[in-house]
C-alpha atoms as a PDB file:
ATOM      1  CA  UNK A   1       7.809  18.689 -30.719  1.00  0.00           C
ATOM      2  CA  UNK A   2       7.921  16.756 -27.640  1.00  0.00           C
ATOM      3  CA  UNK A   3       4.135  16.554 -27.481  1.00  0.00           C
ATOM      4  CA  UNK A   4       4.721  14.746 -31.185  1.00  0.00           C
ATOM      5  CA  UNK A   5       6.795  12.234 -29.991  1.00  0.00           C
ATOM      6  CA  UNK A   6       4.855  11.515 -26.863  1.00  0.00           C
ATOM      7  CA  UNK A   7       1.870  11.333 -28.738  1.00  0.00           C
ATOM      8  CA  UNK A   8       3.913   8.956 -31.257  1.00  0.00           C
ATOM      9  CA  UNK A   9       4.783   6.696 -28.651  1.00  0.00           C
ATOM     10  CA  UNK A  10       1.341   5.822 -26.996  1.00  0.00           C
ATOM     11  CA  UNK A  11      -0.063   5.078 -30.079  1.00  0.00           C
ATOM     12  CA  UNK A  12       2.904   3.062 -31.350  1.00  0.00           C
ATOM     13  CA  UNK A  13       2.513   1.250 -27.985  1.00  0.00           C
ATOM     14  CA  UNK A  14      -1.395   0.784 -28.177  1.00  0.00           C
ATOM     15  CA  UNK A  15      -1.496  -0.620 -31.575  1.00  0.00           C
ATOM     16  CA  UNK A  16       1.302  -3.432 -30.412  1.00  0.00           C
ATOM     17  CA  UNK A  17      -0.393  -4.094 -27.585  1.00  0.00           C
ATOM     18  CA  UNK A  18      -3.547  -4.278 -29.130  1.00  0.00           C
ATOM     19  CA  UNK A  19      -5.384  -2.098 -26.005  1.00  0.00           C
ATOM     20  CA  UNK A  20      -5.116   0.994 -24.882  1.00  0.00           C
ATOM     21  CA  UNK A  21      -2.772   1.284 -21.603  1.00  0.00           C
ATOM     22  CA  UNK A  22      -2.083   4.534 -20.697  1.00  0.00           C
ATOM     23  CA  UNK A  23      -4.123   6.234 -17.441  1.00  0.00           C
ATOM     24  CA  UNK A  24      -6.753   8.813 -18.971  1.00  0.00           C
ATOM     25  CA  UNK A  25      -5.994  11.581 -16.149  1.00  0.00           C
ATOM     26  CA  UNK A  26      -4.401  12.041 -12.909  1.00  0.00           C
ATOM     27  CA  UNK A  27      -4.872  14.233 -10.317  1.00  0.00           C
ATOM     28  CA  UNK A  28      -2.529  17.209  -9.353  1.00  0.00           C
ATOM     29  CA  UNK A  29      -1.758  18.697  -5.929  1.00  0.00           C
ATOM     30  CA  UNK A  30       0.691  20.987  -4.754  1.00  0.00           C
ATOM     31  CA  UNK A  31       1.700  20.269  -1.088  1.00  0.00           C
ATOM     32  CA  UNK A  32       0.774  23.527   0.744  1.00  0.00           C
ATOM     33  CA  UNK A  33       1.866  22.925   4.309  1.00  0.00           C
ATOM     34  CA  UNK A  34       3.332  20.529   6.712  1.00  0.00           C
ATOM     35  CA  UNK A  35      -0.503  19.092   7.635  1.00  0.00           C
ATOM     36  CA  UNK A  36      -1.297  18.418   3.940  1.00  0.00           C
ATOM     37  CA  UNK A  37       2.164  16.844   3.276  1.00  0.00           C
ATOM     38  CA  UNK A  38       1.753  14.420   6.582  1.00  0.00           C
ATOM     39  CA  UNK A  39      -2.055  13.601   5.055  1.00  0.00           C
ATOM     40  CA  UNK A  40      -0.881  12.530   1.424  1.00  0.00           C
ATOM     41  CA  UNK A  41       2.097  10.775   2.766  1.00  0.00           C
ATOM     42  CA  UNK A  42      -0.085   8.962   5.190  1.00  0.00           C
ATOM     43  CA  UNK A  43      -2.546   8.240   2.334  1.00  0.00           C
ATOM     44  CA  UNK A  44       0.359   6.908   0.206  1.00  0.00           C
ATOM     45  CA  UNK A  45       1.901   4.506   3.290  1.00  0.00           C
ATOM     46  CA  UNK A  46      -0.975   2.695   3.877  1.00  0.00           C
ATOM     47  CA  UNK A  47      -3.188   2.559   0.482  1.00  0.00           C
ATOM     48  CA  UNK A  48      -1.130  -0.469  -0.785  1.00  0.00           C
ATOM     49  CA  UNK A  49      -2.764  -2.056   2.495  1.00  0.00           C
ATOM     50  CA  UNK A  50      -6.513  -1.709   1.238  1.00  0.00           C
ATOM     51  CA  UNK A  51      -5.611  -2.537  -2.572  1.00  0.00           C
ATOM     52  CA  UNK A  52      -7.260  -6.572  -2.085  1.00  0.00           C
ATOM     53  CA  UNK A  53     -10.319  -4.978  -0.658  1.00  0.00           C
ATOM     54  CA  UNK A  54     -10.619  -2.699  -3.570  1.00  0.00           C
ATOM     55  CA  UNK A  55     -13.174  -3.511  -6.368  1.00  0.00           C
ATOM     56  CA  UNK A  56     -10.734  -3.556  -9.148  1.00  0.00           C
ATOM     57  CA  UNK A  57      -7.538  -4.818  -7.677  1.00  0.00           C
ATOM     58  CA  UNK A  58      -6.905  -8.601  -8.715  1.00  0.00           C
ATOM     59  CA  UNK A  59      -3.757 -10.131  -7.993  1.00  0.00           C
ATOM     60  CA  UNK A  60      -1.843 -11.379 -10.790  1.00  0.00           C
ATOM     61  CA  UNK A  61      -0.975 -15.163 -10.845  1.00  0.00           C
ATOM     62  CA  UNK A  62       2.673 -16.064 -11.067  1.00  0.00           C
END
């Protein structure tokens, strides 16, 4: 049922947008130990740093 209405949504959403939005995949980790929880959370600090030397970022004008 939930799956329905989820389902329901995003494609209520992509038709009035008129493009598809929604992230294909994602990727799933469970945090195993303190060394792995100290890499992702270093990973998450400082990617918003690197975003305007990434490829596919582009700032939007305001």
């Amino acid at each position: 049922m939930v799956a329905g209405l989820v389902r329901y949504f995003k494609r209520s959403v992509t038709q009035k947008n008129g493009k598809n939005i929604w992230q294909r995949s994602y990727y799933d980790h469970i945090i195993r130990n303190e060394t792995d929880y100290f890499r992702i959370w270093n990973y998450i600090e400082t990617n918003p740093a690197k975003r305007p030397g990434d490829e596919y970022y582009h700032q939007e004008k305001r």
